[in-house]
Protein backbone atom coordinates (compact mmCIF):
# COMPACT_ATOMS: atom_id res chain seq x y z
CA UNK A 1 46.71 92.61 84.23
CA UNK A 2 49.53 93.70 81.87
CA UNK A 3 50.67 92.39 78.63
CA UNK A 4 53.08 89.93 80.68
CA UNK A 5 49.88 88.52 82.20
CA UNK A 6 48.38 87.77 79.27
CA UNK A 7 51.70 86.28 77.56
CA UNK A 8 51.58 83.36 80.92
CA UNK A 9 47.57 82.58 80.08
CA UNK A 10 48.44 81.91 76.12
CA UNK A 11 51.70 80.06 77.41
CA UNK A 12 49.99 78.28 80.48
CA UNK A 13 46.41 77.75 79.79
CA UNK A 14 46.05 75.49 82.58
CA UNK A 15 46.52 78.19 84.89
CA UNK A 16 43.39 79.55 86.34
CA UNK A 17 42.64 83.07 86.47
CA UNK A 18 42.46 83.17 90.24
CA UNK A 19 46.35 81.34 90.11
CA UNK A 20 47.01 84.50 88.01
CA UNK A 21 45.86 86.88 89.94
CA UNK A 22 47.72 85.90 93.26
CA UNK A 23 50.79 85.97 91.50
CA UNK A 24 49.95 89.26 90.62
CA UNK A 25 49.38 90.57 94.14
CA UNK A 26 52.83 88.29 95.06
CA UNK A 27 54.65 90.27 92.83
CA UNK A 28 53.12 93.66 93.82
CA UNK A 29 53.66 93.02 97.13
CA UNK A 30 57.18 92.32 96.89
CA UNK A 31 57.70 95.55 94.20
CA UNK A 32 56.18 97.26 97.28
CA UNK A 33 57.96 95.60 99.54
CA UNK A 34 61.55 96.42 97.48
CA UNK A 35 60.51 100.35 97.19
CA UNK A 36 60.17 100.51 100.93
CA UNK A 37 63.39 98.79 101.69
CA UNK A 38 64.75 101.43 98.87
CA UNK A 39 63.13 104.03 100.63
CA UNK A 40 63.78 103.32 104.30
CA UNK A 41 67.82 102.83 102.86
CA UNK A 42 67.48 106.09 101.27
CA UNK A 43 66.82 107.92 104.33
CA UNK A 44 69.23 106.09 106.45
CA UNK A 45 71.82 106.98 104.16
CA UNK A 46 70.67 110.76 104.90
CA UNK A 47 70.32 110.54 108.17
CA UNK A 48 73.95 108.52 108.67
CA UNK A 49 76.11 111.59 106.18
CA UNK A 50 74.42 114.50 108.32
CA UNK A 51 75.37 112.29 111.79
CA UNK A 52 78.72 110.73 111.08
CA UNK A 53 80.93 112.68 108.92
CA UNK A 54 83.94 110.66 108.21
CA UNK A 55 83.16 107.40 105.53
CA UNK A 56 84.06 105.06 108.67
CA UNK A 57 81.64 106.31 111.16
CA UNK A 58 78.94 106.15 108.59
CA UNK A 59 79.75 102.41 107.32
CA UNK A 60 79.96 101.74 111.06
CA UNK A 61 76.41 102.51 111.45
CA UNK A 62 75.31 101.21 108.10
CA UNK A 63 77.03 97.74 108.73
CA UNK A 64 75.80 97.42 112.38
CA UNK A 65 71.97 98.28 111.24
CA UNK A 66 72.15 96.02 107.86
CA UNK A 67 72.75 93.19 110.92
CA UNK A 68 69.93 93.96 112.69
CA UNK A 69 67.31 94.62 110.47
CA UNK A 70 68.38 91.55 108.70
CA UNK A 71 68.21 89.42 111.35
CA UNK A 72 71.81 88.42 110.48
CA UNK A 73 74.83 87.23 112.17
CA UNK A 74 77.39 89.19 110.26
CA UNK A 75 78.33 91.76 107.54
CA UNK A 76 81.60 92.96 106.41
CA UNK A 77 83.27 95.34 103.33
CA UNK A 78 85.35 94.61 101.46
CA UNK A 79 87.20 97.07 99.07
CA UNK A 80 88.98 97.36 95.96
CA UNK A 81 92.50 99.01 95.22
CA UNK A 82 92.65 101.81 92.74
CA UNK A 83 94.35 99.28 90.21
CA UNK A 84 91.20 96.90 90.52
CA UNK A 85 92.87 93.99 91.25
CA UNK A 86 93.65 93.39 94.85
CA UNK A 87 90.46 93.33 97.30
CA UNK A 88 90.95 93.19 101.04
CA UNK A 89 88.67 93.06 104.05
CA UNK A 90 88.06 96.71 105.61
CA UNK A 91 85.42 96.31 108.10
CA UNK A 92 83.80 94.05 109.56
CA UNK A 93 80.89 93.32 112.31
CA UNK A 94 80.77 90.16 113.95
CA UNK A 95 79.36 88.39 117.12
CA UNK A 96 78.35 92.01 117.89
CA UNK A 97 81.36 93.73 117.57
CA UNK A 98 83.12 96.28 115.24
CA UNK A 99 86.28 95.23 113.47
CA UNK A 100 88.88 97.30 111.64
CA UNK A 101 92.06 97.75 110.61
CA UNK A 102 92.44 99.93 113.91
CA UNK A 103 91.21 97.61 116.25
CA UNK A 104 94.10 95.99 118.13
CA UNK A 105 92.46 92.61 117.78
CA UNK A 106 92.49 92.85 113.82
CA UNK A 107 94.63 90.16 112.79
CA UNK A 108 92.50 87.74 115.42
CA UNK A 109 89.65 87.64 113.62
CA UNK A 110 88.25 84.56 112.34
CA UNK A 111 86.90 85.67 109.03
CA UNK A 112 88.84 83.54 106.31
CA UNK A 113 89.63 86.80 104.55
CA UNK A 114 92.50 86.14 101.87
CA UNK A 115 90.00 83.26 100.85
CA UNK A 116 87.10 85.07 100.56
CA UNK A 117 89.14 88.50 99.22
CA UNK A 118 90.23 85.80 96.01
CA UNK A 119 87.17 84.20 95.76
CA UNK A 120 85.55 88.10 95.17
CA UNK A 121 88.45 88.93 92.59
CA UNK A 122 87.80 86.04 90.37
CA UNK A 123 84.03 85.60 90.58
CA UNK A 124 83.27 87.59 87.54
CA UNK A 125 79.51 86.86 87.95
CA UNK A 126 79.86 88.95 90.98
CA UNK A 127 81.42 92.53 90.18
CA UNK A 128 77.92 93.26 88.62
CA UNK A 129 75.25 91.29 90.40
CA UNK A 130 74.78 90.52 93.95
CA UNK A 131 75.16 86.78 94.39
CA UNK A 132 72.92 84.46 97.11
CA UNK A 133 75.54 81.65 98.08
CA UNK A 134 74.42 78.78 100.19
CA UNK A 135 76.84 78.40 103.20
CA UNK A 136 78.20 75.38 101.69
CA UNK A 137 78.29 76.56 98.11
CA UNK A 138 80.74 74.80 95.62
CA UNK A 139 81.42 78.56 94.55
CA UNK A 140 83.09 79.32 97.79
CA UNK A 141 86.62 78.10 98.51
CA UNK A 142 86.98 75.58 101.26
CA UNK A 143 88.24 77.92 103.81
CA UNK A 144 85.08 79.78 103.81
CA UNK A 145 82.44 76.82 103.47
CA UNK A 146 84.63 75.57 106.47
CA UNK A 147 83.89 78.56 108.60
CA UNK A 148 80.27 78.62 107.74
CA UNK A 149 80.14 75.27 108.68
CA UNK A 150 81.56 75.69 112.13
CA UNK A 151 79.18 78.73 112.68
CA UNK A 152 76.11 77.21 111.71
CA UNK A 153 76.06 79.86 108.49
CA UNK A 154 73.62 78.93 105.92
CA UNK A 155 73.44 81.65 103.56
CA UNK A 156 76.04 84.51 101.94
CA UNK A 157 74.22 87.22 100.17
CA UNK A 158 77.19 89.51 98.06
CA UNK A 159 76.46 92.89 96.43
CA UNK A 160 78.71 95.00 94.53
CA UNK A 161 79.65 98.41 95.04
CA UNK A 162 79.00 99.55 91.72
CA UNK A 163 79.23 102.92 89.78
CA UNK A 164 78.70 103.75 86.10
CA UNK A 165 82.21 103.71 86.04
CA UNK A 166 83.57 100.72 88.14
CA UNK A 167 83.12 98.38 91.03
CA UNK A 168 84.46 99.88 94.39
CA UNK A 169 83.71 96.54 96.55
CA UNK A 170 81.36 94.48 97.87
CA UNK A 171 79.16 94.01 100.55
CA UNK A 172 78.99 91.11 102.28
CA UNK A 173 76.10 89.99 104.30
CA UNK A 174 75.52 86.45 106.41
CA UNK A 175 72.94 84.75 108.16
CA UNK A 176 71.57 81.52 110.03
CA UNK A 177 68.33 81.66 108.02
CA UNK A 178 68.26 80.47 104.74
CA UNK A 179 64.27 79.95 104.37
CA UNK A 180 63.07 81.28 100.40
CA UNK A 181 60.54 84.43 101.55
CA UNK A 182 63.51 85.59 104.64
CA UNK A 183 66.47 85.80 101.15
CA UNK A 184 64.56 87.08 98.61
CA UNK A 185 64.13 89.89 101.39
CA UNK A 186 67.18 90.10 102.43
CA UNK A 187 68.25 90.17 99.08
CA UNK A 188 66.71 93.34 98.44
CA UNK A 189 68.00 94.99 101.62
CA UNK A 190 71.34 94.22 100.94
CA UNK A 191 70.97 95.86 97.17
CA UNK A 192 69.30 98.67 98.61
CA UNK A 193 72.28 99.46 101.46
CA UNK A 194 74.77 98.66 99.05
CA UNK A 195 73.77 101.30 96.33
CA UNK A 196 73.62 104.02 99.47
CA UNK A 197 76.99 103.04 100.44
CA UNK A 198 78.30 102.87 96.99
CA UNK A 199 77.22 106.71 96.81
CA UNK A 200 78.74 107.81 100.09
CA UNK A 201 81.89 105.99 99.37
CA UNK A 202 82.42 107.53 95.78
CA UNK A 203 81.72 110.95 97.71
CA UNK A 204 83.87 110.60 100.21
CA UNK A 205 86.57 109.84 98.02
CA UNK A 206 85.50 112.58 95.33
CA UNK A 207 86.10 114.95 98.66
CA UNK A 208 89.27 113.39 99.81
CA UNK A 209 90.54 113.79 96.18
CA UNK A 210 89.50 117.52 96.17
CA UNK A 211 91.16 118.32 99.58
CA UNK A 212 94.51 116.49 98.34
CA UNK A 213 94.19 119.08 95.39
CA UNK A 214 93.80 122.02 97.64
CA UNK A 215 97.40 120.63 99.64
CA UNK A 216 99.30 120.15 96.35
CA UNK A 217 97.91 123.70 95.27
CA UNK A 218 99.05 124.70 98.37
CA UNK A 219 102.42 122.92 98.35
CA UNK A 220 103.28 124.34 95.44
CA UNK A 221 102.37 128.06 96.02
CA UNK A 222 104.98 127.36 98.83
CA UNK A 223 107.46 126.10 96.29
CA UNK A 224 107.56 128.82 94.22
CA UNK A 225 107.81 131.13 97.43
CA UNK A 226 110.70 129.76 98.25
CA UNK A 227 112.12 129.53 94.51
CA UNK A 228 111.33 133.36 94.32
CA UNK A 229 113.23 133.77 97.91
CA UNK A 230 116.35 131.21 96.37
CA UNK A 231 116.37 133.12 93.20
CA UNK A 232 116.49 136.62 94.66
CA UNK A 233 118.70 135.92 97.77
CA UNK A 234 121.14 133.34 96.90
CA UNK A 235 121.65 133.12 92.92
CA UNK A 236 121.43 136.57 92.86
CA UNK A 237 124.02 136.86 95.81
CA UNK A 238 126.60 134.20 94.13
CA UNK A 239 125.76 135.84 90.38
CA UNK A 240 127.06 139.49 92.29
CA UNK A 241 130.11 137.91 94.37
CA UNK A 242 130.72 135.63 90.68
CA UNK A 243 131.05 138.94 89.03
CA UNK A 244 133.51 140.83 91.82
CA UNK A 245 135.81 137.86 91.75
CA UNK A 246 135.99 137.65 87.42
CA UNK A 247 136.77 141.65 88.27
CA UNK A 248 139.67 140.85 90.54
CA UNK A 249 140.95 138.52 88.16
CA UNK A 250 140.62 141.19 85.14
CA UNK A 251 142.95 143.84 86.91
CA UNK A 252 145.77 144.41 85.81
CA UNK A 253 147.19 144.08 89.17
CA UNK A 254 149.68 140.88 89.68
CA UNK A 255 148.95 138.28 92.43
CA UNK A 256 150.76 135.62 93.85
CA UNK A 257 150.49 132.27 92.85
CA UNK A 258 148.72 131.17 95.76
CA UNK A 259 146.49 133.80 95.78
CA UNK A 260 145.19 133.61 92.26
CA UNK A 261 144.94 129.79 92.70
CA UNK A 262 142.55 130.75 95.50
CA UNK A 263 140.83 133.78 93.90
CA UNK A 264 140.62 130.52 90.61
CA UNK A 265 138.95 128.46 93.25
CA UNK A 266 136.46 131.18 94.35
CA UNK A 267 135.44 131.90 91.18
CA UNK A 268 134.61 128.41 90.41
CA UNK A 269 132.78 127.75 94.26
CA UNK A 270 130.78 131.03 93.34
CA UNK A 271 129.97 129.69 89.66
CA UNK A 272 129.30 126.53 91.02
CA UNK A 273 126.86 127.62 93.96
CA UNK A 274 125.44 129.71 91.65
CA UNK A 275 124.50 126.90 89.78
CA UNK A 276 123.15 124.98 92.66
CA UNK A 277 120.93 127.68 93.55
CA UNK A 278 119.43 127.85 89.94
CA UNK A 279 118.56 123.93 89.71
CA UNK A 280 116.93 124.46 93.17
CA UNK A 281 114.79 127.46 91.64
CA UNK A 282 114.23 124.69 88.78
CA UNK A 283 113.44 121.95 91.08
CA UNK A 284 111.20 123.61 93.21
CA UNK A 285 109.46 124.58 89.87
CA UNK A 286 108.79 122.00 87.46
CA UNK A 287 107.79 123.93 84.21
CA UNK A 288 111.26 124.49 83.98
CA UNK A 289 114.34 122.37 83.02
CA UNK A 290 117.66 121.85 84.03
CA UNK A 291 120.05 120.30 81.11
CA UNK A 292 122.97 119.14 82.97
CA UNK A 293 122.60 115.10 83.57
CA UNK A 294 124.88 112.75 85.91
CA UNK A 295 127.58 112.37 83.59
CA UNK A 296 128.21 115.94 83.54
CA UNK A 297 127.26 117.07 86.80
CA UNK A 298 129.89 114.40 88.42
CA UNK A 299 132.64 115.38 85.99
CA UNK A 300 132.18 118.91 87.42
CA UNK A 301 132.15 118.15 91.29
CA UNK A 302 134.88 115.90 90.85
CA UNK A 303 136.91 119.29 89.47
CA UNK A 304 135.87 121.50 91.75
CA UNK A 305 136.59 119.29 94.39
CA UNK A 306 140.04 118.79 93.40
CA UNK A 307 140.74 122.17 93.75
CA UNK A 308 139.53 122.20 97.42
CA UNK A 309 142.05 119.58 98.47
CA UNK A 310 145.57 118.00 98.05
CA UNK A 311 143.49 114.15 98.65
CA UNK A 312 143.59 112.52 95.03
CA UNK A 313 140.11 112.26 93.73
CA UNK A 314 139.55 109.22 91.34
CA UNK A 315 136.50 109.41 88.90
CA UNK A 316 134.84 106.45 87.02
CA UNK A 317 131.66 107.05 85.01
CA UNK A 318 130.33 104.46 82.46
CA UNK A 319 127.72 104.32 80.18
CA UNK A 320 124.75 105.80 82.38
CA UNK A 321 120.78 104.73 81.43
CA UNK A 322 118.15 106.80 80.63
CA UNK A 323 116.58 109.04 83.72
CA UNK A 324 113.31 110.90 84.22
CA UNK A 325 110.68 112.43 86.62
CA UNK A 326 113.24 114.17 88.38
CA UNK A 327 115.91 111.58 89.56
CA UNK A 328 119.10 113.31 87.62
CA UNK A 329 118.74 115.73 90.36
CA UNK A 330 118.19 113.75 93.50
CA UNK A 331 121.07 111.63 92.33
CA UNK A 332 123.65 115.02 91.54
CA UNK A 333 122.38 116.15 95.07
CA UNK A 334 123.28 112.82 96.81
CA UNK A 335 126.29 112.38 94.92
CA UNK A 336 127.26 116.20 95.79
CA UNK A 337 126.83 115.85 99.67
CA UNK A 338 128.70 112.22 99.75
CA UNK A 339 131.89 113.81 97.97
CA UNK A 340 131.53 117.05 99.88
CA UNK A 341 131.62 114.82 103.15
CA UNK A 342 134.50 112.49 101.97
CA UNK A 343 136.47 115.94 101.36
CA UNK A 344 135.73 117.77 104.35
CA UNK A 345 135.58 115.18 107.05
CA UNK A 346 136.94 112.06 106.23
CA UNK A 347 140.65 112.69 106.46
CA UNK A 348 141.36 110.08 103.43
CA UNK A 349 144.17 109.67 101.66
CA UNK A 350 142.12 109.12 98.07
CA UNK A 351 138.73 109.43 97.38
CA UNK A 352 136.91 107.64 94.64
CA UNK A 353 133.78 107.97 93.04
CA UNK A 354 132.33 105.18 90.50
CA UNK A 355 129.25 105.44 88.96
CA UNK A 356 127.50 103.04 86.51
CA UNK A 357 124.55 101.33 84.78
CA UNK A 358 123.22 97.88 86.68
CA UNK A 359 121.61 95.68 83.87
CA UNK A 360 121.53 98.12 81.56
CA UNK A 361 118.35 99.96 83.15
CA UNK A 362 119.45 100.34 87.22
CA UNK A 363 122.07 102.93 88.35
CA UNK A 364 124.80 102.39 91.34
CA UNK A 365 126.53 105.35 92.88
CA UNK A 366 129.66 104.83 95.06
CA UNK A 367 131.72 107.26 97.11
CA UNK A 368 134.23 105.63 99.48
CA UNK A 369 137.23 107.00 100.82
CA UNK A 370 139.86 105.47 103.04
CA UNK A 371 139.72 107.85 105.99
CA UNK A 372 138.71 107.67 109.27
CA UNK A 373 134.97 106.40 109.18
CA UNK A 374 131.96 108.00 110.73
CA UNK A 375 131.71 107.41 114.52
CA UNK A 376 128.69 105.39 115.93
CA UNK A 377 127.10 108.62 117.40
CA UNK A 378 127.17 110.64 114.17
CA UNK A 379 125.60 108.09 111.65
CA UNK A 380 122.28 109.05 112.07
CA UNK A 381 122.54 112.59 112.75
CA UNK A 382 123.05 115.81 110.63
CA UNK A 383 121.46 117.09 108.04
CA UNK A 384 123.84 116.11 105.43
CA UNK A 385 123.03 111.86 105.98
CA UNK A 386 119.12 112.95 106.36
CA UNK A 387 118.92 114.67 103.51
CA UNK A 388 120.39 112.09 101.17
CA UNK A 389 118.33 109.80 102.53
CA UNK A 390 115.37 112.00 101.76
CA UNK A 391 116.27 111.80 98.09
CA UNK A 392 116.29 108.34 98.28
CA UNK A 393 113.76 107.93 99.43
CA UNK A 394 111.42 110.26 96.81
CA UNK A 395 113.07 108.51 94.02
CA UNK A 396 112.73 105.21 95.20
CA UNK A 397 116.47 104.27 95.64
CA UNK A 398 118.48 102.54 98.40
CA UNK A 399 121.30 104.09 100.08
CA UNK A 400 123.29 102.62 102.24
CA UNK A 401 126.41 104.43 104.33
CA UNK A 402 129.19 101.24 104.84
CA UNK A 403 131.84 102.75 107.36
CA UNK A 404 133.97 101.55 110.45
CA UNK A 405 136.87 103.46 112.15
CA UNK A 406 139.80 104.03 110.33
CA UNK A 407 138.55 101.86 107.68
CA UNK A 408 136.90 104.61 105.88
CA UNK A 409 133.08 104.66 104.26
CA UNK A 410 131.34 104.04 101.43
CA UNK A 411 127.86 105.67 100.12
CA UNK A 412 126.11 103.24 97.88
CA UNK A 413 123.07 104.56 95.91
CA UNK A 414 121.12 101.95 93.87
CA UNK A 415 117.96 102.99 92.01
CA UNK A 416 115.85 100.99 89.20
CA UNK A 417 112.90 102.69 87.31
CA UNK A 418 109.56 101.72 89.05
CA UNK A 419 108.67 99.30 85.83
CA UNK A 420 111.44 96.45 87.18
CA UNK A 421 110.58 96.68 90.62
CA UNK A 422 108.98 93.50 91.95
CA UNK A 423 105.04 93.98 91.72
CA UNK A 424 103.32 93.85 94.99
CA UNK A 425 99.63 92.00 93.27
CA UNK A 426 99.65 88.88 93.05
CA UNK A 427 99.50 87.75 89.40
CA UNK A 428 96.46 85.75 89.92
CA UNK A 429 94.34 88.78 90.59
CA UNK A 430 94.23 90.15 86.89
């Protein structure tokens, strides 16, 4: 006997030696009996990562043979968001039978998850230790001692997937038997599985991280392709053509009026492309920086543009707020192809464009003229309407096109910074 051993005959001399000793070979045995289950969990966890190589397949497997070897009824996993504080159901096995979010019969099943996803957020007890609930446990909410009432459940055992560094989820494993040798058991299965899946899960998310490195790598090798190609082909092209025109203009020969009002305008469409083709070297590469914001950028479409055309061109811009992470340019780019549209196609009479702070933190974009509108057909084609759409989409804005013939149309751009928009946990989960 060990010094333990001792410590129980000073404390409990009314113990008899033979008491003693078969406690000691209880214990051993169940030591034994919890290295084995380690063991035989070890190698299944082997055996399942050279067999099923995505993270489903393998939980799959896992879940289905925790069941059976349990003697259980039903097991399910339930996982944490990267935030840590909302937990939802993301497999499950039950009455023999596999249930994800694939399965078409997902949002049938009877499992009481919301309850039981709450219930796992704010047991605190529980994101370190596994927990042994009775099937009617006060611990539970009602919702779930309901269900295990109506399936004859009498025990919940709950282990954490846990890492040095944080809890990924739980495992969740129930059963008709509730008898003290069958749980203390199946406790130690249900550890055992849980730190094997708690390792493949951490792995397969180590390797999804490291392929989503090798796209962005190779995402932006492709950007800076194409900035070389833009910068070579295009800025250099409109920096050459730039250069011919401010020649013309530097002779000494005398032009029309109409003429060098159009060779004016050339020069500035040439500067101005110019300049387009330089922010999209800068956009497509990050590490550098473009200086002109909305204000600015607006102030000099809004002249160019009124060079272009007879159609009066009215221009409101207020106090703007504070922009970052690369919105200035989606909004110069939407705001570009809306006036460039209102000029070429929309046969208007007067064009305005209004831009302004919403509570002091939002922005709101409108372009609206009073020409013909945009026919049915045409609204959701073109590359003009997708690609402002695509910028408001990567910036988080709404855009919406307002038109009807003869009517004219309006291109409304509203955008907030991330921090004000409405948070999507509930509160009650931190």
């Amino acid at each position: 006997m060990d010094v333990a051993d001792y410590d129980v005959v000073a404390l409990a001399p009314e113990l008899g030696l033979e008491e003693l000793l078969a406690r000691e070979i209880d214990a051993r045995r169940r030591a034994q009996c919890t290295a084995r289950v380690q063991s035989d969990a070890v190698q299944l966890a082997l055996d399942l990562l050279v067999r099923e190589p995505d993270i489903a397949g393998f939980f799959r497997v896992f879940v289905k043979t925790l069941v059976e070897e349990s003697e259980s009824e039903a097991a399910g996993v339930w996982l944490l968001d990267a935030d840590k504080q909302a937990c939802e159901l993301w497999m499950a096995y039950l009455d023999d039978r596999f249930f994800t979010k694939t399965s078409a019969d997902w949002e049938s099943i009877a499992l009481p998850r919301e309850s039981m996803a709450d219930h796992l957020l704010r047991y605190t007890p529980g994101w370190t230790e596994t927990i042994d609930y009775a099937g009617a446990d006060p611990r539970l909410p009602d919702a779930v001692r309901a269900f295990n009432h109506t399936r004859d459940v009498e025990s919940i055992v709950v282990s954490p997937l846990v890492l040095p560094t944080g809890n990924l989820g739980w495992v969740a494993l129930s059963t008709k038997d509730a008898s003290p040798c069958e749980s203390i058991w199946r406790i130690a299965l249900v550890e055992a599985m849980a730190r094997q899946g708690t390792l493949a899960l951490h792995q397969s998310r180590l390797a999804e991280q490291s392929r989503l490195e090798e796209r962005r790598q190779a995402v932006l090798e492709e950007r800076n392709r194409i900035a070389r190609d833009i910068h070579d082909t295009l800025a250099q092209g409109f920096a050459a053509i730039l250069m011919q025109l401010q020649a013309a203009q530097r002779s000494n020969v005398e032009l029309p009026a109409p003429v060098a009002r159009s060779l004016e305008t050339a020069v500035a469409l040439a500067r101005t492309h110019m300049i387009e083709a330089r922010r999209s070297v800068s956009a497509l590469r990050p590490q550098t920086a473009d200086a002109e914001d909305v204000s600015s950028a607006l102030q000099r479409m809004a002249d160019l543009a009124r060079r272009t055309t007879d159609v009066p061109i009215d221009l409101i811009v207020d106090h703007l707020p504070a922009f970052g992470g690369g919105v200035e340019r989606e909004i110069i780019g939407i705001a570009q192809e809306a006036l460039t549209n209102a000029v070429r196609h929309s046969r208007a009479r007067r064009i305005s464009v209004h831009a302004s702070a919403v509570r002091s933190v939002g922005f709101r974009l409108s372009v609206a003229d009073d020409g013909r509108g945009i026919a049915k057909e045409h609204r959701s084609v073109g590359f003009g309407m997708t690609s402002m759409q695509e910028r408001a989409d990567r910036i988080g804005a709404s855009l919406t096109v307002v038109t009807a013939p003869r009517a004219g149309t309006e291109v409304v751009l509203a955008w907030e910074p991330p921090s004000f928009a409405i948070p999507e946990l509930h509160d009650a989960a931190r």
